[in-house]
Protein backbone atom coordinates (compact mmCIF):
# COMPACT_ATOMS: atom_id res chain seq x y z
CA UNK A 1 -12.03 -9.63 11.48
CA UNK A 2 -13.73 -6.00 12.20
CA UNK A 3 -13.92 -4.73 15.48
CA UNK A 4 -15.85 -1.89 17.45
CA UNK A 5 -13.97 1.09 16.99
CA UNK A 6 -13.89 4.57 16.47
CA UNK A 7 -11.39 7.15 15.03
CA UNK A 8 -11.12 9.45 18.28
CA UNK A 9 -10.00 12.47 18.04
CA UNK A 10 -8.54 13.27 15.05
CA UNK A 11 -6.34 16.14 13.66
CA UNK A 12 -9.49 18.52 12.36
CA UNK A 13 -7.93 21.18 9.47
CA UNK A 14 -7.95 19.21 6.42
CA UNK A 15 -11.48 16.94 7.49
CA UNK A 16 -13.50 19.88 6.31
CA UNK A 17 -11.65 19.77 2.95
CA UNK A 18 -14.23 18.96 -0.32
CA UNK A 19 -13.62 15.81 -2.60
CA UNK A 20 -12.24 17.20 -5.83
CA UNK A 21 -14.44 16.96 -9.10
CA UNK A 22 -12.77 14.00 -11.30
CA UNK A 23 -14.83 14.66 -14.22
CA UNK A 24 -13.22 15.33 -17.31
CA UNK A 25 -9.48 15.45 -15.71
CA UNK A 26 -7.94 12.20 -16.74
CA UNK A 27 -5.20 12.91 -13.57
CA UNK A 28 -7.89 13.96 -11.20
CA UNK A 29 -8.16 12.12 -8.01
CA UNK A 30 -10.07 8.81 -7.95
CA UNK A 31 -12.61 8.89 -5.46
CA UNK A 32 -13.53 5.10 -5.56
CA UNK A 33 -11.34 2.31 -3.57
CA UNK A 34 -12.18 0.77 -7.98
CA UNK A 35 -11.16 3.87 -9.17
CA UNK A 36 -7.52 4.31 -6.87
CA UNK A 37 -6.98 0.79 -7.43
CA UNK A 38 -7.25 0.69 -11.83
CA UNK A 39 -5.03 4.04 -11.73
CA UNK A 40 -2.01 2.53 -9.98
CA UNK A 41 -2.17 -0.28 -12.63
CA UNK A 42 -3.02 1.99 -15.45
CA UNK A 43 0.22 4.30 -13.91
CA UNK A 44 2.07 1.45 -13.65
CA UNK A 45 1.36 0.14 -17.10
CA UNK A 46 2.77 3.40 -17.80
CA UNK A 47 5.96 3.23 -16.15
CA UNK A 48 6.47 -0.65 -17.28
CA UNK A 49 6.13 1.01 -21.15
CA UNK A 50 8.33 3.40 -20.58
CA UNK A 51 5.23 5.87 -21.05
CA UNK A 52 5.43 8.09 -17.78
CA UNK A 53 3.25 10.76 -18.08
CA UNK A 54 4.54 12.76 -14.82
CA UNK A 55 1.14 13.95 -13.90
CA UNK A 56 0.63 16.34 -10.88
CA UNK A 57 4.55 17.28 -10.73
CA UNK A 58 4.40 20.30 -12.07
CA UNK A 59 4.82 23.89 -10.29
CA UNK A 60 1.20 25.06 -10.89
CA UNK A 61 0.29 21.54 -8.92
CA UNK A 62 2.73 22.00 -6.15
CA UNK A 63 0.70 25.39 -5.57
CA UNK A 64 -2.59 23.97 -6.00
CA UNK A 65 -2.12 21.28 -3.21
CA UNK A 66 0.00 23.20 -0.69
CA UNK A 67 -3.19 23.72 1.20
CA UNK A 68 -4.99 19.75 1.74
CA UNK A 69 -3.92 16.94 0.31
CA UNK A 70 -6.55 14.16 -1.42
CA UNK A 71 -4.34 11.43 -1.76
CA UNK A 72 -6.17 8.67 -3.01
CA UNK A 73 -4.48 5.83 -1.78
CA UNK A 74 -2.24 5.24 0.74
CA UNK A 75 1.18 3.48 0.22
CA UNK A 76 2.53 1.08 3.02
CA UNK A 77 5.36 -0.34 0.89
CA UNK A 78 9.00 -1.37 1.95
CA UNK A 79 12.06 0.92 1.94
CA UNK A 80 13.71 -0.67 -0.45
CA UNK A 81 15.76 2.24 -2.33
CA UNK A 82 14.40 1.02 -5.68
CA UNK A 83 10.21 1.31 -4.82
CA UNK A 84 9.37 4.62 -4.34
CA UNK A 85 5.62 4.52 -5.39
CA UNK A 86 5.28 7.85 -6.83
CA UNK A 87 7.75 6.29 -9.81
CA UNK A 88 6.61 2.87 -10.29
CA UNK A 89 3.03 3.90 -10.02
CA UNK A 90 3.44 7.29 -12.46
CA UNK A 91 1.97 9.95 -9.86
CA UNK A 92 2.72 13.41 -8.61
CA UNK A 93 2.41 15.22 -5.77
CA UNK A 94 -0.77 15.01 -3.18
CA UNK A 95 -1.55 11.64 -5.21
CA UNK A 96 -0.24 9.14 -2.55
CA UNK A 97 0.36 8.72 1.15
CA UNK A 98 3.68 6.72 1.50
CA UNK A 99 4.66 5.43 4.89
CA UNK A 100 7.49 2.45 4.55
CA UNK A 101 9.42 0.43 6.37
CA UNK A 102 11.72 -2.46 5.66
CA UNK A 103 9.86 -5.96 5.03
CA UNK A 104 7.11 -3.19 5.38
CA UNK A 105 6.66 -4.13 9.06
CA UNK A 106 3.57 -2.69 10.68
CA UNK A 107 3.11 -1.10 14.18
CA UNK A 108 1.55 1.70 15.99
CA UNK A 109 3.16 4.29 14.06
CA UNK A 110 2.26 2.81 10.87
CA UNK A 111 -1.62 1.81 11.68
CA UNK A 112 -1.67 5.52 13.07
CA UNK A 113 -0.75 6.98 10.22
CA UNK A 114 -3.20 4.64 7.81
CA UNK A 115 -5.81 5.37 9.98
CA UNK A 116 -5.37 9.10 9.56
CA UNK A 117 -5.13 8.32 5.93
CA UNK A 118 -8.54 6.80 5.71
CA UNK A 119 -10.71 8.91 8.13
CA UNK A 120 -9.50 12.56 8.04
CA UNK A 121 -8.50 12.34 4.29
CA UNK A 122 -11.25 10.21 3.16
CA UNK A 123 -8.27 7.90 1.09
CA UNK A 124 -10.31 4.93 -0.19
CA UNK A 125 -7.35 2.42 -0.69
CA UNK A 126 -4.60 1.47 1.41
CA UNK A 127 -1.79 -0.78 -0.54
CA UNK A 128 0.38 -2.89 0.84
CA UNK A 129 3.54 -2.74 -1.39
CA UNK A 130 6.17 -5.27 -0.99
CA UNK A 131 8.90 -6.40 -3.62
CA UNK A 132 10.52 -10.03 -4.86
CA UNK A 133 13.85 -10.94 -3.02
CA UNK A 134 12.92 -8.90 -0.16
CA UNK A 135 16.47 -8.39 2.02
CA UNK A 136 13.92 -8.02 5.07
CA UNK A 137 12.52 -11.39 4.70
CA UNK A 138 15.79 -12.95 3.94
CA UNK A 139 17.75 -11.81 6.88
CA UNK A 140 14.28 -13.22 9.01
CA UNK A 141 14.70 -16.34 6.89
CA UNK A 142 18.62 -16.81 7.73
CA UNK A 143 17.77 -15.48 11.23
CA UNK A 144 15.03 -18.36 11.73
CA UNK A 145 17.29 -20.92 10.44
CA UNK A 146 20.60 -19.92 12.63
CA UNK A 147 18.82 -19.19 15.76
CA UNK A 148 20.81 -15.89 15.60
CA UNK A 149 18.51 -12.99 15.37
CA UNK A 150 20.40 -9.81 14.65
CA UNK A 151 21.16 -7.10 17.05
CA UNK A 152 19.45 -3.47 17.57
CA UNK A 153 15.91 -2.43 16.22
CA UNK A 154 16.54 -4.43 13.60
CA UNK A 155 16.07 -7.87 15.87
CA UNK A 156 12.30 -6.08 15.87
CA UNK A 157 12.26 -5.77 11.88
CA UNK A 158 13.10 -9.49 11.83
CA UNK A 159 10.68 -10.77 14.31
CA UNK A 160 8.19 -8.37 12.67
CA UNK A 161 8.51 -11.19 9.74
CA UNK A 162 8.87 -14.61 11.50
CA UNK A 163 5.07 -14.83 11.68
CA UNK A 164 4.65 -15.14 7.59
CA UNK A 165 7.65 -17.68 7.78
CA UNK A 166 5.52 -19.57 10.17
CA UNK A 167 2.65 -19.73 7.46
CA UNK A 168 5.27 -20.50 4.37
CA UNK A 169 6.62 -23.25 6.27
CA UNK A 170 3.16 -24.51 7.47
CA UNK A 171 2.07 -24.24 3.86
CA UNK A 172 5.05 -26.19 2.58
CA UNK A 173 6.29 -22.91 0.87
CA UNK A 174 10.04 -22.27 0.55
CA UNK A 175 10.89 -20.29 -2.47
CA UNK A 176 11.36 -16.89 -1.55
CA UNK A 177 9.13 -15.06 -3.73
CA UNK A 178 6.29 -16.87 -2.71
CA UNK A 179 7.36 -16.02 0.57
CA UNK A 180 7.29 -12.35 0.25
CA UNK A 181 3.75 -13.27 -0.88
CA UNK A 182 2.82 -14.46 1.90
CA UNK A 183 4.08 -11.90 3.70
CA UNK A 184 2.32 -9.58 1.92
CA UNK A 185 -0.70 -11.08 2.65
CA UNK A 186 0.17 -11.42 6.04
CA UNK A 187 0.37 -7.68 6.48
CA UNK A 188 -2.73 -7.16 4.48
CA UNK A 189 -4.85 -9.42 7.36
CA UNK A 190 -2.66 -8.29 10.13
CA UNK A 191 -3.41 -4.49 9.61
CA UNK A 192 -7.16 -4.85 9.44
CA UNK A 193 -6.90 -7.29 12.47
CA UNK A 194 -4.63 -4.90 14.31
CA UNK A 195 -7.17 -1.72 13.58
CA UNK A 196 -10.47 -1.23 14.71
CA UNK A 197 -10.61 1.94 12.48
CA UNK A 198 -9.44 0.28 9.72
CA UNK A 199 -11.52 -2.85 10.19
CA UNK A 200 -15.03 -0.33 10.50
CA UNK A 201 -13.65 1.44 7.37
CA UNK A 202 -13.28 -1.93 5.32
CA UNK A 203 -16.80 -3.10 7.16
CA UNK A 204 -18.49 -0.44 6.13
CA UNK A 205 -17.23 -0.56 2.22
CA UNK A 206 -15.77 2.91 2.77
CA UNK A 207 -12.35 1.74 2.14
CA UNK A 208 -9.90 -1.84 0.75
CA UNK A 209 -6.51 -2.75 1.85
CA UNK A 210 -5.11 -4.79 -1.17
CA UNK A 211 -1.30 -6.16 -1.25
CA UNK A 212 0.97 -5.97 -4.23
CA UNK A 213 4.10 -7.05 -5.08
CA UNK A 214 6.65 -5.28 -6.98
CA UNK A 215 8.84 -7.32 -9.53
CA UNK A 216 12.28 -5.11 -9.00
CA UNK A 217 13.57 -5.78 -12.99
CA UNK A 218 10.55 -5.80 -14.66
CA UNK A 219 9.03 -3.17 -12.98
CA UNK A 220 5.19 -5.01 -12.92
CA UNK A 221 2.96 -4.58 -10.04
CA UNK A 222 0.42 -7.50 -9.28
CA UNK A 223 -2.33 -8.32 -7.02
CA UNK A 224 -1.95 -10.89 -4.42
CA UNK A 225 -4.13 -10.42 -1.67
CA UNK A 226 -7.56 -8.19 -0.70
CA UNK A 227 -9.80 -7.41 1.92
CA UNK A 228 -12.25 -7.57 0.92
CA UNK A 229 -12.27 -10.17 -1.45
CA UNK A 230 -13.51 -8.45 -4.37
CA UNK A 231 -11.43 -5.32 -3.94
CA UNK A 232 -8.88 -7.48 -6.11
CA UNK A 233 -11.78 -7.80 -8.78
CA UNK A 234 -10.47 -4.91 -11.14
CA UNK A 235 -8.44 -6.76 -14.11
CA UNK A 236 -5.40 -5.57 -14.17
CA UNK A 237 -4.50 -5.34 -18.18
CA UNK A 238 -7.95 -3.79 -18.80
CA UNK A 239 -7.83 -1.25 -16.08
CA UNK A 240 -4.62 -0.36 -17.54
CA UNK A 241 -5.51 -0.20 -20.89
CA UNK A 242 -8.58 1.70 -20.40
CA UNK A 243 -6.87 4.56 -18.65
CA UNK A 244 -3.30 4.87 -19.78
């Protein structure tokens, strides 16, 4: 899956910048792909209980970070109005590095910006974050069936998604939520496939790219893909329990 790569040239400020102490700051940054992954549950546990603690959103924090950021995972999620990650995963500022699109498409842009993520900021995680009854992959899905793909950058969107209805379809899948699974997945593979950088990260145990899906009523998070395999290992209800 991992190809030769290398970074390049990077942006150089912020690579200098030291990893932050976590000891004895239950909000401090994780600095493990283990670590990033059991706070978003144990944040989201938070949010689901209607026990938001707000952390790092505070004026002394906005100060504190104005000069590097240490976000500890990166966030490629849809743009569905109702998942912005720093909510549903009960974070503050510096914490995360969103980038989103709808269907949460990939392309250079995206991969550019994960890769600066992982090699200049040292971000151990990268999330995949997509949603059940995903508009994206239902216009792809009516799209696909009418032979009528839609018109402007959004025809791109669309076809961005066909390639996961392919797999449903070859799978015998057709409820939708188990589509957006799969797509989910999908982009989880894809990105590491599509990125050399990301792919040596991953290879090299540096970093995990690990897809979740977002239940929109409920507000839950789960785990439904990982690369690698065991960067899914962390239970969820424990990691959550243990640092809420």
């Amino acid at each position: 899956m991992s190809r030769p790569g290398s970074p390049g040239t990077q942006p150089g400020p912020e690579r200098s910048l030291p990893v932050p102490d976590t000891s004895g700051d239950p909000f401090a940054v994780p600095v493990t792909r283990e670590q990033a992954l059991a706070e978003l549950h144990a944040g989201n546990r938070r949010f689901v209980t209607g026990a938001p603690r707000h952390p790092n959103q505070d004026a002394g924090h906005r100060a504190a970070v104005a000069d590097g950021q240490h976000p500890f995972a990166v966030i490629v999620g849809c743009s569905d109005s109702r998942l912005a990650a720093e909510i549903i995963f009960d974070r503050g500022l510096g914490d995360l590095f969103v980038v989103r699109t709808a269907g949460h498409t990939i392309g250079p842009e995206v991969l550019g910006s994960v890769e600066y993520a992982v090699t200049v900021l040292r971000t151990p995680l990268v999330v995949v974050l997509g949603h059940d009854s995903c508009g994206a992959v239902q216009a792809a899905r009516a799209a696909d069936a009418t032979g009528n793909p839609p018109g402007g950058h959004l025809r791109a969107v669309v076809e961005a998604v066909v390639p996961s209805l392919r797999r449903a379809a070859a799978e015998g899948v057709d409820e939708i939520d188990r589509i957006v699974d799969i797509h989910i997945a999908y982009t989880v593979e894809a990105m590491v496939d599509s990125s050399a950088v990301l792919a040596a990260e991953v290879a090299a145990g540096r970093c995990a790219v690990v897809g979740m899906s977002y239940r929109l009523a409920a507000g839950e998070v789960r785990t439904v893909a990982g690369v690698p395999a065991d960067a899914v290992d962390v239970a969820e209800p424990a990691a959550s329990a243990a640092l809420a």
